[in-house]
C-alpha atoms as a PDB file:
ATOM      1  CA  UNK A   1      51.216-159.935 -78.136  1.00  0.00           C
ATOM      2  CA  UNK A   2      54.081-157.833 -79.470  1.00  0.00           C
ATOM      3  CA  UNK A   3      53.073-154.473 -80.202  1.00  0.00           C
ATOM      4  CA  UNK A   4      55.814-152.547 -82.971  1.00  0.00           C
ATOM      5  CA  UNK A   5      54.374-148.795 -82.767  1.00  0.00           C
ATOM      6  CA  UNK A   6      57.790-147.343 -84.261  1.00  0.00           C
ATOM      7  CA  UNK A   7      58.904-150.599 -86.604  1.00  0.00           C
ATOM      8  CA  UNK A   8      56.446-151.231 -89.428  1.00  0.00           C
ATOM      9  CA  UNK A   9      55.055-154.982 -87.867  1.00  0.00           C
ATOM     10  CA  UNK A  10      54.304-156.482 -91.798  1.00  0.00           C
ATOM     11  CA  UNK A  11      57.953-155.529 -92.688  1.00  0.00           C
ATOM     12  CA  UNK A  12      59.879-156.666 -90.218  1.00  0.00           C
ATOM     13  CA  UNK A  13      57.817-160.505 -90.253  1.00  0.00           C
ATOM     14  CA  UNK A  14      58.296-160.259 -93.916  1.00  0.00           C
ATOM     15  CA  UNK A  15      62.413-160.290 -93.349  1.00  0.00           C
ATOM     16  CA  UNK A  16      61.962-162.847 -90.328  1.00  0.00           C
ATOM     17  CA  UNK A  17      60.349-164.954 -93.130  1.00  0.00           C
ATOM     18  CA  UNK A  18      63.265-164.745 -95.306  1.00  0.00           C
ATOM     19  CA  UNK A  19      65.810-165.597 -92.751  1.00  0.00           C
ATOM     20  CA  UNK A  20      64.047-168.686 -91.852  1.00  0.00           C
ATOM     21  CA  UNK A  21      63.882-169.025 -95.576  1.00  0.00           C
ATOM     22  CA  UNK A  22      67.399-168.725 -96.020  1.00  0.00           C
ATOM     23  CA  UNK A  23      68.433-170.895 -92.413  1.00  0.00           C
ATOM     24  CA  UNK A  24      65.924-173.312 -92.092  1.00  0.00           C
ATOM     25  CA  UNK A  25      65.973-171.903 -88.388  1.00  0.00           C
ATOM     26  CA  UNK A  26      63.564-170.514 -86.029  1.00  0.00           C
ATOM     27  CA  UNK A  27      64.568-168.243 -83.776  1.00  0.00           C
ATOM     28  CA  UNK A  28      62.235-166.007 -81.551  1.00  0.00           C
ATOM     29  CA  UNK A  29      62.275-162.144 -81.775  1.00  0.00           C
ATOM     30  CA  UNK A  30      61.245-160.158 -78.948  1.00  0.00           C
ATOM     31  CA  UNK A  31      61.100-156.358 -77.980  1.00  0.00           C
ATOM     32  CA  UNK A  32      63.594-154.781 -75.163  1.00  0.00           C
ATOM     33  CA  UNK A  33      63.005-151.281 -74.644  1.00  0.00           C
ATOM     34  CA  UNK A  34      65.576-151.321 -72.414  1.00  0.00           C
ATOM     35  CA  UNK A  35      68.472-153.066 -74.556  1.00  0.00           C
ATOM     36  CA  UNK A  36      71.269-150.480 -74.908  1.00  0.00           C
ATOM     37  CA  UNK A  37      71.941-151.400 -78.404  1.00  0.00           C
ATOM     38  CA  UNK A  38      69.474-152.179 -81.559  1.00  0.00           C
ATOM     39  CA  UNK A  39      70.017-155.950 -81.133  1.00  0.00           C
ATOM     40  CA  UNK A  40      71.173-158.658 -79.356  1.00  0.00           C
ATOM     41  CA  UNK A  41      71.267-162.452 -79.387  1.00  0.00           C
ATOM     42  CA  UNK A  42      70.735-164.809 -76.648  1.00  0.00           C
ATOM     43  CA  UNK A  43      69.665-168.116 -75.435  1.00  0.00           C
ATOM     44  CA  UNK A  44      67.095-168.929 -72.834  1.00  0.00           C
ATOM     45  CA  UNK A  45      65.339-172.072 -71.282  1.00  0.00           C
ATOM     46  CA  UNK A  46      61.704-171.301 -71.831  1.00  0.00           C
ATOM     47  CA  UNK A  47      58.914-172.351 -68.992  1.00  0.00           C
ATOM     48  CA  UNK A  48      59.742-176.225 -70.302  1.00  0.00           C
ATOM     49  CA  UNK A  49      63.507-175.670 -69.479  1.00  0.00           C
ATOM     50  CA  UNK A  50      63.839-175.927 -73.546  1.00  0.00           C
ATOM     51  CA  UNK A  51      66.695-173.579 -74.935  1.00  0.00           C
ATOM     52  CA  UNK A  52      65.714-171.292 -76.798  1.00  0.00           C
ATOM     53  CA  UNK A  53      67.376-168.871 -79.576  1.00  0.00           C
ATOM     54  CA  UNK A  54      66.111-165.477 -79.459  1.00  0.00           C
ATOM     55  CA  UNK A  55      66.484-161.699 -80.841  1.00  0.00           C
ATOM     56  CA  UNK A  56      66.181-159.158 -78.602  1.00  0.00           C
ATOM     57  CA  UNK A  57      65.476-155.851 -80.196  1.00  0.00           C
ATOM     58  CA  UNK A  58      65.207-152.253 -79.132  1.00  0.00           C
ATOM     59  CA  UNK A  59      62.350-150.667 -81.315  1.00  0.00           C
ATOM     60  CA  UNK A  60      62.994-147.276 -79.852  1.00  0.00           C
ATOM     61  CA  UNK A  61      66.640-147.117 -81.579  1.00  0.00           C
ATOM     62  CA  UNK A  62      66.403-149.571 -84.673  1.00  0.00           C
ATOM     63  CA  UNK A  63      66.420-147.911 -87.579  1.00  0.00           C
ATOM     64  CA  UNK A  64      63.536-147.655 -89.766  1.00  0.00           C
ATOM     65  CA  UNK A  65      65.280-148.462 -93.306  1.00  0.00           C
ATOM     66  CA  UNK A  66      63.847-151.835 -94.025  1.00  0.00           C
ATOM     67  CA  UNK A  67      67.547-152.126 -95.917  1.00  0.00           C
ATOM     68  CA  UNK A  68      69.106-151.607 -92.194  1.00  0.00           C
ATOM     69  CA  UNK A  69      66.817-153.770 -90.550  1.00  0.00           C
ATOM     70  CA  UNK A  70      67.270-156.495 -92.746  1.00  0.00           C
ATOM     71  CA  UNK A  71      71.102-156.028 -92.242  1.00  0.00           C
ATOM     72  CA  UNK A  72      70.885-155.801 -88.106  1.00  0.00           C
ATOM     73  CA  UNK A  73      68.360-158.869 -88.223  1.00  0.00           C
ATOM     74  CA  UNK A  74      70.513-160.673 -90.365  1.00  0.00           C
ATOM     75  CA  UNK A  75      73.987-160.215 -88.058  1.00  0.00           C
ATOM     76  CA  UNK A  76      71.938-161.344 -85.334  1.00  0.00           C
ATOM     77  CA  UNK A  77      70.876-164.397 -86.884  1.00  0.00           C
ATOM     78  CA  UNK A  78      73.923-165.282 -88.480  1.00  0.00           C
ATOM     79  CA  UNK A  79      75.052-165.471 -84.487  1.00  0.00           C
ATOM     80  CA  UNK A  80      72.754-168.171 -83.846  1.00  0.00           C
ATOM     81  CA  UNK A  81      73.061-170.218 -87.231  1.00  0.00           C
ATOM     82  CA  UNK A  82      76.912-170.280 -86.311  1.00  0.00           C
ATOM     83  CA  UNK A  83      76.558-171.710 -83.212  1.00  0.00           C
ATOM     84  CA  UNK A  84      78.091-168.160 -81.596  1.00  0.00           C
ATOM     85  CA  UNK A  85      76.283-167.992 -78.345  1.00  0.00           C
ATOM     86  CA  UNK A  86      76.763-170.139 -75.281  1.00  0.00           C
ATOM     87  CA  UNK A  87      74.246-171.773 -73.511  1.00  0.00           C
ATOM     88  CA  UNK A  88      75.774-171.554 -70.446  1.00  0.00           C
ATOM     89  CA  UNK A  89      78.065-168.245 -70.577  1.00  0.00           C
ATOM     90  CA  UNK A  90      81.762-169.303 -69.349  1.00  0.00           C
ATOM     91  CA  UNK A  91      82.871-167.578 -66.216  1.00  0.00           C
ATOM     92  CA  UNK A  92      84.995-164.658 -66.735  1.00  0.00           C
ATOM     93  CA  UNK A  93      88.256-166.188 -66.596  1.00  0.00           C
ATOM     94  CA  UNK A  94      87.433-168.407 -69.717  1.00  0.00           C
ATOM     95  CA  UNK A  95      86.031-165.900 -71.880  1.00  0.00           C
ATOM     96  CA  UNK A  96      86.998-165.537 -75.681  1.00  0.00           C
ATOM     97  CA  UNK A  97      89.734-164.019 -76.535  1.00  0.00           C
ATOM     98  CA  UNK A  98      89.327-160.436 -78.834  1.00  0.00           C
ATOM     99  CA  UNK A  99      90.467-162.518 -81.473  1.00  0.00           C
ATOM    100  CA  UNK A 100      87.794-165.270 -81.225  1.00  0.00           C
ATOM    101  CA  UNK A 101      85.198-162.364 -80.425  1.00  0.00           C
ATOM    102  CA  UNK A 102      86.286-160.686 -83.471  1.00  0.00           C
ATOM    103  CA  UNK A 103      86.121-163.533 -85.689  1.00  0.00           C
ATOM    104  CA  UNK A 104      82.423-164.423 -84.569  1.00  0.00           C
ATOM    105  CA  UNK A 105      81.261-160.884 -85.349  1.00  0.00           C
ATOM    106  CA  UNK A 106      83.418-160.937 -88.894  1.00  0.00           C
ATOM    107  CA  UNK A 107      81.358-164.252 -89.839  1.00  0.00           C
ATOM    108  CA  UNK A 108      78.009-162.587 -88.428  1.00  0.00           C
ATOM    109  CA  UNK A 109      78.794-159.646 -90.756  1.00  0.00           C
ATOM    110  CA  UNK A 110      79.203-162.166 -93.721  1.00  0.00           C
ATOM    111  CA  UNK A 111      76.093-164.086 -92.943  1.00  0.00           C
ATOM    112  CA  UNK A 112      74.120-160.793 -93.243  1.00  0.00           C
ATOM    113  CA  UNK A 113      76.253-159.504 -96.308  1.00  0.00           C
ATOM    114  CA  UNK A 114      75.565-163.169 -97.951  1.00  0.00           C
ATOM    115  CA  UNK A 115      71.638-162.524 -96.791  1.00  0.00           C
ATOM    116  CA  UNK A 116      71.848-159.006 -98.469  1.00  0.00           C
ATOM    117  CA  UNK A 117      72.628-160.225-101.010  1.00  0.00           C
ATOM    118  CA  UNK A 118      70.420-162.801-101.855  1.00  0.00           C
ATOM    119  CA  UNK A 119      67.445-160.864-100.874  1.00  0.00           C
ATOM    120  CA  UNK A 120      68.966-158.248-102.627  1.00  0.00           C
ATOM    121  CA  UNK A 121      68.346-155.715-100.447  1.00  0.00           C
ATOM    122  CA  UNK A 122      70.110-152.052-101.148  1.00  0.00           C
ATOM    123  CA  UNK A 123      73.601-151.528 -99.403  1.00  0.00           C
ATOM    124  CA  UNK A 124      73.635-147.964 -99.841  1.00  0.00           C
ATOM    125  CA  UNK A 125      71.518-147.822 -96.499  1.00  0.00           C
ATOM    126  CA  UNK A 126      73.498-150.249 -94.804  1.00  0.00           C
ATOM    127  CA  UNK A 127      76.355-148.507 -95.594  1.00  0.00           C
ATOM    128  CA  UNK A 128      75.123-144.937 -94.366  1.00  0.00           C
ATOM    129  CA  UNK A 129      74.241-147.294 -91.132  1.00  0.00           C
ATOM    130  CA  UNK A 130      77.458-148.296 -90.861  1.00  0.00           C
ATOM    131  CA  UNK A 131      79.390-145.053 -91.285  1.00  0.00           C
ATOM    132  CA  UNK A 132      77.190-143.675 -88.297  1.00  0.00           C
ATOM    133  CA  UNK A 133      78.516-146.605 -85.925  1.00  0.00           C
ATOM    134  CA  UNK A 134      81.831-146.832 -86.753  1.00  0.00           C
ATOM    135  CA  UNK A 135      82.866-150.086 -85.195  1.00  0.00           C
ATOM    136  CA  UNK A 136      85.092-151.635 -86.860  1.00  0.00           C
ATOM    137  CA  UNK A 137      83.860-149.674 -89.919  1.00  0.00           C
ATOM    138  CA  UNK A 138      86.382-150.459 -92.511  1.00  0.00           C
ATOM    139  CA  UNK A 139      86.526-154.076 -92.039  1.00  0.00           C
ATOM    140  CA  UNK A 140      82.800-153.881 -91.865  1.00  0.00           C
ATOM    141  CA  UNK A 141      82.983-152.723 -94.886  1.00  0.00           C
ATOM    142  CA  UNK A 142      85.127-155.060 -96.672  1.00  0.00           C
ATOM    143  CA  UNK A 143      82.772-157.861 -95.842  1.00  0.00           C
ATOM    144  CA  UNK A 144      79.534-156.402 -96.850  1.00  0.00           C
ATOM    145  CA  UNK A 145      81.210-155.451-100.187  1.00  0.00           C
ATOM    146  CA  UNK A 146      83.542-158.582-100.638  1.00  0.00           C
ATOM    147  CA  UNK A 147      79.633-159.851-101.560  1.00  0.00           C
ATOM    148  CA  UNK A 148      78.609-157.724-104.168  1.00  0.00           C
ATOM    149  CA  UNK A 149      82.204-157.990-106.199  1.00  0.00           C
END
């Protein structure tokens, strides 16, 4: 039992039930207090030695904007629908290039835009969001909008 005392619990099922909506794909969400970040995608073998897709997500620094969540949620997602992640991470000399990195996060970002939209959620949040983690802000940007043109 998950217990959500900063996230609102009914809103944050209620955009898990849209993404499996929107993917056709399960993918488990769990709580790390300790992630450094708001989310993060990974795969695991469960007890059975199944893999596993699952969130990981930091309730103590997500934001509460259910517009933001839905955005974060839907990156991560769009990770696991694209067949980002490894199940076996490659040893350091192999790793991705920036390039290749880059390009997975750029189709993450227009997964969630595409979600976004759909759902239509409000990218005025999203976009305050994004101007207080500048990463890659302008490109960012460009996808989220490229959406709503």
């Amino acid at each position: 039992m998950f217990l959500f005392p900063i996230l609102n619990l009914k809103m944050l099922v209620n955009i898990i039930n849209k993404l499996f909506e929107y993917s056709n794909n399960y993918i488990e969400v769990r709580i790390d207090l300790n992630l450094p970040m708001p989310a993060f995608s990974i795969i695991e073998k469960n007890i059975y030695g199944r893999f596993v897709p699952v969130i990981l997500i930091n309730e103590k620094i997500m934001q509460e904007n259910e517009n933001v969540i839905a955005h974060i949620m839907a990156h991560e997602w769009g990770h696991h629908v694209s067949n980002h992640l490894e199940l076996v991470p490659p040893p350091p000399h192999e790793m991705p290039s920036m390039e290749e990195r880059q390009k997975k996060e750029d189709e993450a970002d227009l997964y969630a835009a595409k979600f976004i939209k759909e759902y239509m959620y409000d990218r005025k949040p999203i976009i305050d969001f994004l101007n207080k983690h500048p990463s890659d802000l302008e490109n960012r940007l460009k996808i989220l909008n490229s959406q709503f043109e």
